[in-house]
Structure formats: C-alpha cells, structure tokens
C-alpha atoms as a PDB file:
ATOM      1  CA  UNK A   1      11.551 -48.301  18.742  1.00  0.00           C
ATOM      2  CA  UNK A   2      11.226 -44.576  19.649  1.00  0.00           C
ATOM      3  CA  UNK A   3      13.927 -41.994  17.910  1.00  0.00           C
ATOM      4  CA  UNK A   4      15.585 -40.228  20.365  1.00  0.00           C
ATOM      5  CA  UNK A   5      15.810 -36.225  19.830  1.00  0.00           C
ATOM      6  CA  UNK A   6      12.977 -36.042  17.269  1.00  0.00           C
ATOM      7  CA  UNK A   7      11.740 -33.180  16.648  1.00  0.00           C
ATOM      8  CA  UNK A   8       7.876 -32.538  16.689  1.00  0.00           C
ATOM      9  CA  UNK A   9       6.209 -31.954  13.585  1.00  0.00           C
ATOM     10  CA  UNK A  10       5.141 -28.049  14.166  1.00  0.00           C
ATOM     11  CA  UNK A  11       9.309 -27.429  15.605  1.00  0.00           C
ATOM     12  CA  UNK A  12      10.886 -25.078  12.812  1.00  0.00           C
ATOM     13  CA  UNK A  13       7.626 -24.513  10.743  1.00  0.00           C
ATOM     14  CA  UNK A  14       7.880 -20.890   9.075  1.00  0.00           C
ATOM     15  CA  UNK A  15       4.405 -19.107   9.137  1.00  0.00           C
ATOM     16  CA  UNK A  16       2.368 -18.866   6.268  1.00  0.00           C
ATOM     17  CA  UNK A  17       1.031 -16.165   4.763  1.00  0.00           C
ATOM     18  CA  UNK A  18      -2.837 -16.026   5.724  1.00  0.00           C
ATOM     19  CA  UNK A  19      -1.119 -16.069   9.659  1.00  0.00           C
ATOM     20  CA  UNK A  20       0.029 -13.168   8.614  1.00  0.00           C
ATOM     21  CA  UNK A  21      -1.972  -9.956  10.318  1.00  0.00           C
ATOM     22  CA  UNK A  22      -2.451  -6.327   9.624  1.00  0.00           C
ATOM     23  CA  UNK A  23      -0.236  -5.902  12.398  1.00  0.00           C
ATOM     24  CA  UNK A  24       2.557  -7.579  11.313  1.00  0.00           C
ATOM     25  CA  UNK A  25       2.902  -5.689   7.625  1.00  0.00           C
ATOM     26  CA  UNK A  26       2.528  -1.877   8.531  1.00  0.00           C
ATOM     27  CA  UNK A  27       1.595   0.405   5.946  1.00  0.00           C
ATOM     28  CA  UNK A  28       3.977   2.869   4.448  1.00  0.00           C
ATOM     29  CA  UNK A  29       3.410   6.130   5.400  1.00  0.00           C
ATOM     30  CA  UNK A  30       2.807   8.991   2.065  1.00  0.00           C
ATOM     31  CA  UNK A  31       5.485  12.420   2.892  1.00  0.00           C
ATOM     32  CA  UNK A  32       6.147  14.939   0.483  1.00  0.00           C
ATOM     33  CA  UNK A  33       9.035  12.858  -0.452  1.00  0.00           C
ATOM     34  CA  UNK A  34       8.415   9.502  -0.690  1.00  0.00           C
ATOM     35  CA  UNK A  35       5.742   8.815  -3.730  1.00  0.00           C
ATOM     36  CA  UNK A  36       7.311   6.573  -5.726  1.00  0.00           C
ATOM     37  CA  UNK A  37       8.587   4.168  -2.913  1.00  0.00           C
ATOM     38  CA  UNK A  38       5.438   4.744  -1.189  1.00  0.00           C
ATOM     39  CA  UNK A  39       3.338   3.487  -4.649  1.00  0.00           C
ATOM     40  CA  UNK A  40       5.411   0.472  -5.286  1.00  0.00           C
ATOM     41  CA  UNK A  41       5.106  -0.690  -1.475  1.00  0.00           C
ATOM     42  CA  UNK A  42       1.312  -0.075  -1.358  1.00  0.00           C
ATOM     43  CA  UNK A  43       0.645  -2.039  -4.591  1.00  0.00           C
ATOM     44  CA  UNK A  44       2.592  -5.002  -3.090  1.00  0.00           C
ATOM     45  CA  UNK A  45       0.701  -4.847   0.165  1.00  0.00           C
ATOM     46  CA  UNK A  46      -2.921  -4.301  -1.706  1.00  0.00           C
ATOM     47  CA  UNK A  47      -1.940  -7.495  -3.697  1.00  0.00           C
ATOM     48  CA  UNK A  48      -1.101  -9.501  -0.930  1.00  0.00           C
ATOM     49  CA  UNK A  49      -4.972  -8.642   0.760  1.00  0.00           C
ATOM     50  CA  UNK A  50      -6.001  -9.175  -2.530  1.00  0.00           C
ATOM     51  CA  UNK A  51      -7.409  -5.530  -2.704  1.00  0.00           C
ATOM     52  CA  UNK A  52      -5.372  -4.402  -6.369  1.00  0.00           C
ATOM     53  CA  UNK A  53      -7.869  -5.312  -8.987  1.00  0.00           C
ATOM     54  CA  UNK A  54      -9.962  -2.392  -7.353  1.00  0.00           C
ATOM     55  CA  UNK A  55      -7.599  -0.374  -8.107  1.00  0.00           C
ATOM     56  CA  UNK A  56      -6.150  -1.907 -11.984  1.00  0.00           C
ATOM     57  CA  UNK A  57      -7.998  -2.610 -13.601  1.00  0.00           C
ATOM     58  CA  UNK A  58     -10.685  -0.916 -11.470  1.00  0.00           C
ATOM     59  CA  UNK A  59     -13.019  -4.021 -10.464  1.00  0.00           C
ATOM     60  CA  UNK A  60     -15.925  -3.146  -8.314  1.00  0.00           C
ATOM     61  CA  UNK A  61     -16.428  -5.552  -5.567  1.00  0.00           C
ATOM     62  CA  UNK A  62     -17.488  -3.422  -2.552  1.00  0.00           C
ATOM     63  CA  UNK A  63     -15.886  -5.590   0.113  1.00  0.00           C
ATOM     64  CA  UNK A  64     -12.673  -5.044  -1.674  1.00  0.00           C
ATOM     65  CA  UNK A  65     -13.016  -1.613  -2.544  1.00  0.00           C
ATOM     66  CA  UNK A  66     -13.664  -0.615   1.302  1.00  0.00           C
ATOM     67  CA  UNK A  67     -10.570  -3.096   2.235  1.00  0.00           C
ATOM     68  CA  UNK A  68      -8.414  -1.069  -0.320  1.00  0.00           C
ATOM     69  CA  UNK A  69      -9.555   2.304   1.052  1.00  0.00           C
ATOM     70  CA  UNK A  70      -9.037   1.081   4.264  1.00  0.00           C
ATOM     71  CA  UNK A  71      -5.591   0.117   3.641  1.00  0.00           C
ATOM     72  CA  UNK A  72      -4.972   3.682   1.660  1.00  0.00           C
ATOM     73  CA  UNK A  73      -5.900   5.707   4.541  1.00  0.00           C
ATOM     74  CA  UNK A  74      -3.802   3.970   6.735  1.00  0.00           C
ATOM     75  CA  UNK A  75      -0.708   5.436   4.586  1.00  0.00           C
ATOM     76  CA  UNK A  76      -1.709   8.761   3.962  1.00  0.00           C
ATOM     77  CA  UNK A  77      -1.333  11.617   6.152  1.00  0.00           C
ATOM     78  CA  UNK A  78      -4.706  13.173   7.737  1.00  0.00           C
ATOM     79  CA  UNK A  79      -4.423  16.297   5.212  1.00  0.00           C
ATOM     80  CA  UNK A  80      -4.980  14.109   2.325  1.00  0.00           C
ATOM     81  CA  UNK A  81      -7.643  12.027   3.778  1.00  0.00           C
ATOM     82  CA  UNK A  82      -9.360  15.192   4.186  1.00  0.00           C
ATOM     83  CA  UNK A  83      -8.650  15.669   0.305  1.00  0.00           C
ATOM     84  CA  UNK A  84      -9.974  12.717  -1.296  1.00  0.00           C
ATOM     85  CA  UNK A  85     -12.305  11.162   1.605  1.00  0.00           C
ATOM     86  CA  UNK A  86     -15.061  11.990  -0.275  1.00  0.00           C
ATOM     87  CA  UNK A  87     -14.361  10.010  -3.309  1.00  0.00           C
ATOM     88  CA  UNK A  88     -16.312   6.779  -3.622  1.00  0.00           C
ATOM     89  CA  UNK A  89     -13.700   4.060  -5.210  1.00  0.00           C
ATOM     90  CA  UNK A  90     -10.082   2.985  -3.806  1.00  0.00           C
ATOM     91  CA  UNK A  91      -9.186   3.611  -7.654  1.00  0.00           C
ATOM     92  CA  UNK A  92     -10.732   7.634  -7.471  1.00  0.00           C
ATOM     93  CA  UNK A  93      -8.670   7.888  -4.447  1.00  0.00           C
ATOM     94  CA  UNK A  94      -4.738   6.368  -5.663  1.00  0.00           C
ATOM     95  CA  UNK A  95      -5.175   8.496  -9.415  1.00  0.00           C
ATOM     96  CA  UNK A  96      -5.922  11.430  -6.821  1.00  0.00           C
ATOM     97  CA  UNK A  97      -2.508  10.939  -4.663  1.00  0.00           C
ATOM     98  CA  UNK A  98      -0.732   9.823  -7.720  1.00  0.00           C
ATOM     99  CA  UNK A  99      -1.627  12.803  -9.815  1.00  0.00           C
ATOM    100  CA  UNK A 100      -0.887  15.038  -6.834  1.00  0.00           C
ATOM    101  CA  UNK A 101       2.258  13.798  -6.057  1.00  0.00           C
ATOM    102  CA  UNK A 102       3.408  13.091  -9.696  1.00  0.00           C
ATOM    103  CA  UNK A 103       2.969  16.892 -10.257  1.00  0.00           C
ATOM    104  CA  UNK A 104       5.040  17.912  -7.102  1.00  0.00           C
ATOM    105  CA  UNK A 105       7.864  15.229  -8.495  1.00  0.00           C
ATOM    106  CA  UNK A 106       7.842  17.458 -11.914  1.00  0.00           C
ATOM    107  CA  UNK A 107       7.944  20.394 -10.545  1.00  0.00           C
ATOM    108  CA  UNK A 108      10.525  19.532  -8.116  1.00  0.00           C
ATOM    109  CA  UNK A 109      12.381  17.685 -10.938  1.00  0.00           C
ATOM    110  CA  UNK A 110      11.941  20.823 -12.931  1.00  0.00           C
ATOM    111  CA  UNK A 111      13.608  23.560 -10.215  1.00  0.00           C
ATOM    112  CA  UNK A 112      16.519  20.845  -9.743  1.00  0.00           C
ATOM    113  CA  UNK A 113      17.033  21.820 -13.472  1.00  0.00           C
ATOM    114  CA  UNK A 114      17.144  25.329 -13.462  1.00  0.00           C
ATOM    115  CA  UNK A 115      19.325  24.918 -10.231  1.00  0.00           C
ATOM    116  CA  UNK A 116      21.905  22.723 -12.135  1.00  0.00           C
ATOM    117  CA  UNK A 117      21.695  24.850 -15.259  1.00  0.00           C
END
C-alpha cells in the first residue's frame, strides 16, 4: 500500500558544501579599519576552497596558489592590488597586507594612547 503525504526523498535536503559557489560566499572586503576581522574571515573562506596551506605553511601547488590570489584580490581594494600584484605567491601577498595593516593598527593603537594619557 502507498503512504499518503510522503514526502520525496530530495524535499527538505540542506545543500552541501561543494553546491556551494563563489557566488554564494562573498569575499570580505580589506578598509583601513577592518584587518583583523577581515584576516580571520579570509582564512576561513581560503580553507573552505582549500587554498590555506599556500598560505601556512606556505605549500607550493600552483593551482592553489593562483586560486588563493584569486580569492585575495577579490577582498582588497584596487590600491593594494596595485601594491603587491607583482608578488609571485598568495603567501608574499597576505605577510604584505598583514604587515601593512598590522603597522597602521600600532600606530593607531599608539595615538589612542597619547590621546587617553
């Protein structure tokens, strides 16, 4: 006998993740402001396309590397890209932002301070 009601087998099935697009997980976007946020939501989405070990340890696999570089200048505003477009390595490129913006954060952190001194 037939159940009445059943549901079909796909009805209510959540998406996995390799359905998942570029489209669907936008990249952050790098400001003045944002570096820290901005690192910690980059390294999740270079983990999930399996792009991070170009970047830690530093792994060369040149499909990966261009798929992480890819992915970085999709964050980082055209200025920067002019910056570091002419390094080689996804890992050249994130120690360049990160040492850039780690140095505004101190010296931001530094004149809030003085301010409060």
């Amino acid at each position: 006998s037939r159940q009445v009601g059943r549901m079909s087998d796909t009805a209510g099935s959540q998406p996995l993740a390799k359905d998942v697009g570029p489209s669907s997980i936008p990249c952050p976007m790098l400001t003045s402001s944002n570096y820290t946020v901005w690192a910690i939501r980059m390294k999740a989405l270079l983990r999930f396309y399996d792009v991070w070990e170009t970047i830690d340890p530093g792994v060369t696999d040149l499909k990966k590397n261009y798929a992480a570089i890819a992915l970085l200048f999709q964050s980082i505003p055209e200025a920067l890209i002019l910056e570091v477009g002419d390094l080689s390595s996804s890992k050249e490129i994130w120690d360049a932002i990160k040492s850039r913006h780690l140095g505004a954060d101190r010296v931001r952190e530094a004149r809030l301070q003085t301010l409060m001194a």
